[in-house]
Each structure stands twice: as C-alpha cells, then as structure tokens.
Protein backbone atom coordinates (compact mmCIF):
# COMPACT_ATOMS: atom_id res chain seq x y z
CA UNK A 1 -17.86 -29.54 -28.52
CA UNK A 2 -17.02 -26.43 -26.49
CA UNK A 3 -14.81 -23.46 -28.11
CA UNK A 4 -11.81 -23.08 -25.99
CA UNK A 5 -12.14 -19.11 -26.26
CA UNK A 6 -14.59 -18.56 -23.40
CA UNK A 7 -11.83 -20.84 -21.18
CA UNK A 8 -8.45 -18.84 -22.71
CA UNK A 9 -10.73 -15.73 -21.61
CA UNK A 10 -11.09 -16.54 -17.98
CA UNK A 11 -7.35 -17.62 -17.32
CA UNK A 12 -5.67 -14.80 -19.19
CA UNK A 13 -8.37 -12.14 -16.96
CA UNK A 14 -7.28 -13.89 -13.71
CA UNK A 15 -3.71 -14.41 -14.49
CA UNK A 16 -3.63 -10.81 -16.11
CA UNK A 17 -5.11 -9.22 -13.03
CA UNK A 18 -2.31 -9.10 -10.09
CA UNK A 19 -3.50 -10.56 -6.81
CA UNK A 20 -4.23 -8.64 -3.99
CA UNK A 21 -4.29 -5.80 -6.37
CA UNK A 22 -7.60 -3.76 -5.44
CA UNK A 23 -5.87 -3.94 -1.60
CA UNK A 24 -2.36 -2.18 -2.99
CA UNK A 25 -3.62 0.81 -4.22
CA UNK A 26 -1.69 3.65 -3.19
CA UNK A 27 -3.05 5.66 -0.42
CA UNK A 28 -2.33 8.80 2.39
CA UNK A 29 -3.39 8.40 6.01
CA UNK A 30 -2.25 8.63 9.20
CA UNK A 31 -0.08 6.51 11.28
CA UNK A 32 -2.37 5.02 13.93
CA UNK A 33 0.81 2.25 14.90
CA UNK A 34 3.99 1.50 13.52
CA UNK A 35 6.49 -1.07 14.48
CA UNK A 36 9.92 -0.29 16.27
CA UNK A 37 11.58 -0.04 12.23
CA UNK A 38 10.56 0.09 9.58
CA UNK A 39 9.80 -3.99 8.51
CA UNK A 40 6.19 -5.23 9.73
CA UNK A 41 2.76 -4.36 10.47
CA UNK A 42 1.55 -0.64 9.94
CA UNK A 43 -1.92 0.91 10.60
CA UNK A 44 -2.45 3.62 8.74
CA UNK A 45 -5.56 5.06 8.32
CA UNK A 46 -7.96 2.65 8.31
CA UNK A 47 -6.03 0.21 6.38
CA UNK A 48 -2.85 -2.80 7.66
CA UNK A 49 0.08 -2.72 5.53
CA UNK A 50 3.12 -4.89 5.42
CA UNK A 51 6.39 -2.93 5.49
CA UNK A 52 9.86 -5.40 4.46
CA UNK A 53 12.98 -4.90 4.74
CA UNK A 54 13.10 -3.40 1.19
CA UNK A 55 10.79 -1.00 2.13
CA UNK A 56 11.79 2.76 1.87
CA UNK A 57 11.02 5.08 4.56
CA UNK A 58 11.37 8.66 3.41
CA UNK A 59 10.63 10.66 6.42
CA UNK A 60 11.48 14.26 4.58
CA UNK A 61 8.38 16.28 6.16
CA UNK A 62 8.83 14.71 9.25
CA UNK A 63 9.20 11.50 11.56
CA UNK A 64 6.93 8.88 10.34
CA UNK A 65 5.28 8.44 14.42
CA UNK A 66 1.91 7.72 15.22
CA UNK A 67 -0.19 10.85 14.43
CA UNK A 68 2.20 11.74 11.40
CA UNK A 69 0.11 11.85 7.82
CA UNK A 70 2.22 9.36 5.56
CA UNK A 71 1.61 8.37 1.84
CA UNK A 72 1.63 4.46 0.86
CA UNK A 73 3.41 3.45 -2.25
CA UNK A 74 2.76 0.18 -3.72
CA UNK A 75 4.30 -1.46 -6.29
CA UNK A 76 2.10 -4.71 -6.84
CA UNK A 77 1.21 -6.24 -3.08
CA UNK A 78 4.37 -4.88 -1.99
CA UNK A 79 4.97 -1.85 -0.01
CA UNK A 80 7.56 -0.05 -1.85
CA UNK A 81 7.85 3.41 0.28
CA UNK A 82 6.35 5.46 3.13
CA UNK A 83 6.51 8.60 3.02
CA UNK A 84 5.92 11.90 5.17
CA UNK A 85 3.79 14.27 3.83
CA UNK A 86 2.29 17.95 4.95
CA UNK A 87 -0.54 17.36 7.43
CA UNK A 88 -2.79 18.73 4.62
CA UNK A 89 -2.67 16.09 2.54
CA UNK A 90 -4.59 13.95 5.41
CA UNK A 91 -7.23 16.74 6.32
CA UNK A 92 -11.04 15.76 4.61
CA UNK A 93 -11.75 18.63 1.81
C-alpha cells in the first residue's frame, strides 16, 4: 500500500507555488518598445511583459518612451504598474 503523504506533498507544492511565478518577479530596465498605450506587449530590458488595461502607468520621473528606465511591478503574473524611475536606478554598479 502506498502512504498518501508523499502524493498530498507534491499537489499542495505545485498548487502552493503560483504559476509563472519565477517570470513575475519585479524588475527595473529600460524601455526598449512600448505599445501606443499602455495595454500590450512591453520590452523592457531584456525581458516581454504584458501590460492590461488594469495596468497603472505612473510616469512621475518622466514619460515612460523607449530609452526611459522604468520599474516592473507584479502582483502574481500580472503586471500591476510601470513606473518611471531616475536613470540611476538602470545604470550597472
């Protein structure tokens, strides 16, 4: 007979673990392309994010264009802001 705790292990670590979760991590970079709003596909950095509709742009150090250096706020797998930040806070230490 096989003990069911090795089994109840497994599913509570993958249902415990949110999916997509080591790819949301928050993150700065800079905008390499952006689309005409603020919903859909952003390059920044290195890295493709999906912006929605629900997605807050906070643009307080500056327009969020191509070249700006933006933080990435995730709350799960969802994009939950972008934000402008100093051009410092892209630069390699």
């Amino acid at each position: 007979m096989q003990h069911p705790v090795p089994t109840l292990l497994l599913v509570t670590l993958v249902l415990g673990f949110p999916l997509g979760a080591a790819a949301s991590s928050d993150f700065t970079g800079i905008v390499k392309s952006r689309p005409a709003g603020v919903a859909g596909s952003w390059m920044i950095g290195d890295r493709q994010v999906e912006a929605s509709a629900t997605t807050k742009l906070d643009e307080d150090d500056g327009p969020a264009q191509v070249g700006a250096c933006v933080s990435v706020d995730f709350e799960g797998a969802i994009v939950e802001e972008i934000e402008t930040e100093k051009a410092a806070k892209c630069k390699a230490p």
